[in-house]
C-alpha atoms as a PDB file:
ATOM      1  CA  UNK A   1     -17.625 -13.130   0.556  1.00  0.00           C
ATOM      2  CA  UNK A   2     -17.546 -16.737  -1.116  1.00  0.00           C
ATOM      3  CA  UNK A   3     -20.102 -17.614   2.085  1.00  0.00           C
ATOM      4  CA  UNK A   4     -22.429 -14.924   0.317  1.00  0.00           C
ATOM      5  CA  UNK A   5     -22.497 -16.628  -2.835  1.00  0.00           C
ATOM      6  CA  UNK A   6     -19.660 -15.001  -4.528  1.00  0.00           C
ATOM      7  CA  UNK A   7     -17.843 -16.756  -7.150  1.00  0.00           C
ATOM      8  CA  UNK A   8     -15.589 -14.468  -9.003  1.00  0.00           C
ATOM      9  CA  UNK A   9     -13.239 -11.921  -7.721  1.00  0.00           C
ATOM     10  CA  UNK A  10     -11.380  -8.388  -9.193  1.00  0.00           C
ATOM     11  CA  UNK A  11      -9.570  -5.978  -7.268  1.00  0.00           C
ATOM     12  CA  UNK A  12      -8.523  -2.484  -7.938  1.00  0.00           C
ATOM     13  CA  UNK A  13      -5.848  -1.182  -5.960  1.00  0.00           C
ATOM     14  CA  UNK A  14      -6.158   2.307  -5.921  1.00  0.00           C
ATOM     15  CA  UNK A  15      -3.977   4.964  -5.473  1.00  0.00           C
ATOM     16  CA  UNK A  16      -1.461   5.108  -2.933  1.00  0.00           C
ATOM     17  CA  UNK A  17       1.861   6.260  -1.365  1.00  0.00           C
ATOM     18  CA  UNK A  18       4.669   4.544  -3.456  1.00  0.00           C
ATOM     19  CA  UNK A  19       7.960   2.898  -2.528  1.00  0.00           C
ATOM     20  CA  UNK A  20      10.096   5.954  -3.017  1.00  0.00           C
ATOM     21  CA  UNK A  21       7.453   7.971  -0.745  1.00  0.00           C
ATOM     22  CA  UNK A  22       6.807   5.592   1.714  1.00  0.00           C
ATOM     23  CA  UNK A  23       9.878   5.196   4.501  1.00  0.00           C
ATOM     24  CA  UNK A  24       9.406   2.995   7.498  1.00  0.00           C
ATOM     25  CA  UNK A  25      11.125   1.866  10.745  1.00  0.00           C
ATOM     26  CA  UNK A  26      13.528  -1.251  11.448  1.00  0.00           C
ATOM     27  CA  UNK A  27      10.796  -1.874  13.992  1.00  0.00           C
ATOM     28  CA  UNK A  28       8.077  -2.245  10.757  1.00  0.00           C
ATOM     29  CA  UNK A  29      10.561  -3.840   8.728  1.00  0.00           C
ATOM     30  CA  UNK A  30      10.878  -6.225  11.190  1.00  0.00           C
ATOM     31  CA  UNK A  31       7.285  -7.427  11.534  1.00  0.00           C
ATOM     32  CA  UNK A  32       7.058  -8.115   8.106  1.00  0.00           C
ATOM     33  CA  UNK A  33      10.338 -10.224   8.043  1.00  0.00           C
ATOM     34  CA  UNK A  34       8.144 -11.599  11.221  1.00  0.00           C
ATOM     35  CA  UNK A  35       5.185 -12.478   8.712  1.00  0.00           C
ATOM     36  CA  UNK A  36       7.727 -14.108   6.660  1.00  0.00           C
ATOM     37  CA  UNK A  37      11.187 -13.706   5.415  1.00  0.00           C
ATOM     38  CA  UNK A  38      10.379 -13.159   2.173  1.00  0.00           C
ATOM     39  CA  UNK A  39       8.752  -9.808   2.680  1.00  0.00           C
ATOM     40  CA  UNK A  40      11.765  -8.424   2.588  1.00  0.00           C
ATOM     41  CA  UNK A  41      11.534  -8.306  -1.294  1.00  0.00           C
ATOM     42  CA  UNK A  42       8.845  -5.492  -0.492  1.00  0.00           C
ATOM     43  CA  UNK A  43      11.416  -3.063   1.035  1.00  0.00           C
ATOM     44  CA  UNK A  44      14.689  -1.152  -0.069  1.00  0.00           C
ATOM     45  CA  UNK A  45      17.204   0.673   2.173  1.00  0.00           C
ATOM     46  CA  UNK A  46      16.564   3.798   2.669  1.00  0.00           C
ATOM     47  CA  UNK A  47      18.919   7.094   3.038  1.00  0.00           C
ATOM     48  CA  UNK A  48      18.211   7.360   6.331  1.00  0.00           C
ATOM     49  CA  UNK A  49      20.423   4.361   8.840  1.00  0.00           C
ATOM     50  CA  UNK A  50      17.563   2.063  10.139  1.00  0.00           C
ATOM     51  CA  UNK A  51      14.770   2.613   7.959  1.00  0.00           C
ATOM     52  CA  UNK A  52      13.976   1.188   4.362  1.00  0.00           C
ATOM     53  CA  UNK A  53      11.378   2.162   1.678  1.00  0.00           C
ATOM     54  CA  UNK A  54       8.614  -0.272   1.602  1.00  0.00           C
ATOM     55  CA  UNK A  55       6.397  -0.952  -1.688  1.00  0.00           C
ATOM     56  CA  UNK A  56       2.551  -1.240  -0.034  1.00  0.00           C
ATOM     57  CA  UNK A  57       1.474  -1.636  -3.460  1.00  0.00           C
ATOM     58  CA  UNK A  58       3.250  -4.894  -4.281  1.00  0.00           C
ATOM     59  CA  UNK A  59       3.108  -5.726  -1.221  1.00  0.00           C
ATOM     60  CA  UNK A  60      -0.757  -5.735  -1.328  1.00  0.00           C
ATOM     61  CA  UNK A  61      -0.901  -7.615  -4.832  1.00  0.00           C
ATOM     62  CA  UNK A  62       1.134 -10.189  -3.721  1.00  0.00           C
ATOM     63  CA  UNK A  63      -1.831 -10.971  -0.591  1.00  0.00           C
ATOM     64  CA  UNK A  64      -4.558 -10.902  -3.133  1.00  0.00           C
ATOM     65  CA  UNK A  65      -2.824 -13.203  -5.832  1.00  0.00           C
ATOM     66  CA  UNK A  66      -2.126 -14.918  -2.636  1.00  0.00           C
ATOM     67  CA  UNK A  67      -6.144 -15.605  -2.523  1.00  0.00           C
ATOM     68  CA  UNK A  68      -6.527 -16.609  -5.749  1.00  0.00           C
ATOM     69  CA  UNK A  69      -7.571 -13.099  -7.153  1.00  0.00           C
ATOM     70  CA  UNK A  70      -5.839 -12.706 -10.276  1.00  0.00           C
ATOM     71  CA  UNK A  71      -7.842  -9.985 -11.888  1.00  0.00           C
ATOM     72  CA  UNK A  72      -6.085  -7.231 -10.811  1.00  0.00           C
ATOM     73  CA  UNK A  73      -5.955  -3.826 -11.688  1.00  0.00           C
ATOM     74  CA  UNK A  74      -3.694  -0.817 -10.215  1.00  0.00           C
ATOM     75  CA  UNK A  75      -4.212   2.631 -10.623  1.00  0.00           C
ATOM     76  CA  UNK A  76      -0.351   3.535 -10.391  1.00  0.00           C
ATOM     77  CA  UNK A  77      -0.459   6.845  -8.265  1.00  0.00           C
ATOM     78  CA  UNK A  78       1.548   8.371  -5.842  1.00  0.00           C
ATOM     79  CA  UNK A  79      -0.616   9.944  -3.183  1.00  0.00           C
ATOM     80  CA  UNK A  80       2.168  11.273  -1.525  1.00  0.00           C
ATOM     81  CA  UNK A  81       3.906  12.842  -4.452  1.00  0.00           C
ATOM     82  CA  UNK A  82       1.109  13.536  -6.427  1.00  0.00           C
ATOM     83  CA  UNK A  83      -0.293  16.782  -4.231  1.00  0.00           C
ATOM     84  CA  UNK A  84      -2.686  18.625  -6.851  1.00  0.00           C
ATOM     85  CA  UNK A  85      -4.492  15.635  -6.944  1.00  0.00           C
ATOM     86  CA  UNK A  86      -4.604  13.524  -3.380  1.00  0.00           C
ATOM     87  CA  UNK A  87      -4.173  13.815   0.340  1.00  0.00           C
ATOM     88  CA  UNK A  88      -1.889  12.656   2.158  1.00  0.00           C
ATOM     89  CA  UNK A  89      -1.516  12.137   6.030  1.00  0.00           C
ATOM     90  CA  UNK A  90       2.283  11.163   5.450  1.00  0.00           C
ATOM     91  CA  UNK A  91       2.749  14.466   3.457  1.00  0.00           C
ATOM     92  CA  UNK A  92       0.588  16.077   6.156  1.00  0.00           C
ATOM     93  CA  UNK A  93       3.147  15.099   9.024  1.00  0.00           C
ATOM     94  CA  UNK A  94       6.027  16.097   6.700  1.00  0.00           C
ATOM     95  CA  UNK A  95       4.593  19.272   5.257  1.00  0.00           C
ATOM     96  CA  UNK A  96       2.436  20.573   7.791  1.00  0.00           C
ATOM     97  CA  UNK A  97      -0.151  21.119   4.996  1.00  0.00           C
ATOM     98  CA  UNK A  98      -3.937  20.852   5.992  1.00  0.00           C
ATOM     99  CA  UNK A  99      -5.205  17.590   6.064  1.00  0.00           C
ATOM    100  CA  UNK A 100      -9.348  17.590   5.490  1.00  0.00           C
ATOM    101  CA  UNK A 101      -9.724  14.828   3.572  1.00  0.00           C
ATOM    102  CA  UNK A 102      -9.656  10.842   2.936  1.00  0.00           C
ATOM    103  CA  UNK A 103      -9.405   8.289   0.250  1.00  0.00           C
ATOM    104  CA  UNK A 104     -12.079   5.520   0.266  1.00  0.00           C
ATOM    105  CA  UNK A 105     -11.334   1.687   0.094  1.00  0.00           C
ATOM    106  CA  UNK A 106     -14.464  -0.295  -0.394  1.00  0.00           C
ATOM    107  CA  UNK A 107     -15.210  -3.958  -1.588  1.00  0.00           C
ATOM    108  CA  UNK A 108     -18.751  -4.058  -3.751  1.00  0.00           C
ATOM    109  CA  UNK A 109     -20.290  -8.076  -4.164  1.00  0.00           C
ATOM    110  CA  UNK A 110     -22.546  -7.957  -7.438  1.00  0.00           C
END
């Protein structure tokens, strides 16, 4: 984006699942520890032996500040949780419930 002229940089992140929705593999643990040891920060054990709850939000702030974006704002939603509102494809695979729709990311250079 800087190559087409942009100078200045926000980022929403949107709604999404949240730590105490979102459980993962060793195996996807792993790849982040992979990434870099630190990552682990990004993940708590979960109930479950071999898996852990990982926080995509933070995880996704931390890459943007990362880039210099400070300007951050978060719309703190659980997509999973929050059912009336948002779909899900995790919830879908847990549930069963219909799955018909999507939630949008898009970047937008003023």
């Amino acid at each position: 984006m800087q190559k087409k002229g942009a100078e200045y940089f926000m980022a929403i992140i949107g709604p999404s699942i949240h730590q105490e929705s979102y459980e993962v593999s060793k195996k996807y643990f792993d790849i982040f520890l992979e990434e870099s040891p630190k990552n682990a920060r990004f993940f708590i054990p979960s109930t479950k032996a071999e898996h852990f709850m990982f926080d995509l939000s933070a995880y996704v702030r931390l890459k943007l500040e990362m880039l210099g974006i400070s300007d951050i704002y978060h719309i703190y939603e659980d997509t999973y949780a929050n059912v009336d509102k948002y779909p899900s494809y995790r919830r879908h695979c847990h549930t069963g419930e219909e799955y018909k729709s999507s939630i949008l990311s898009t970047i937008v250079m003023k």
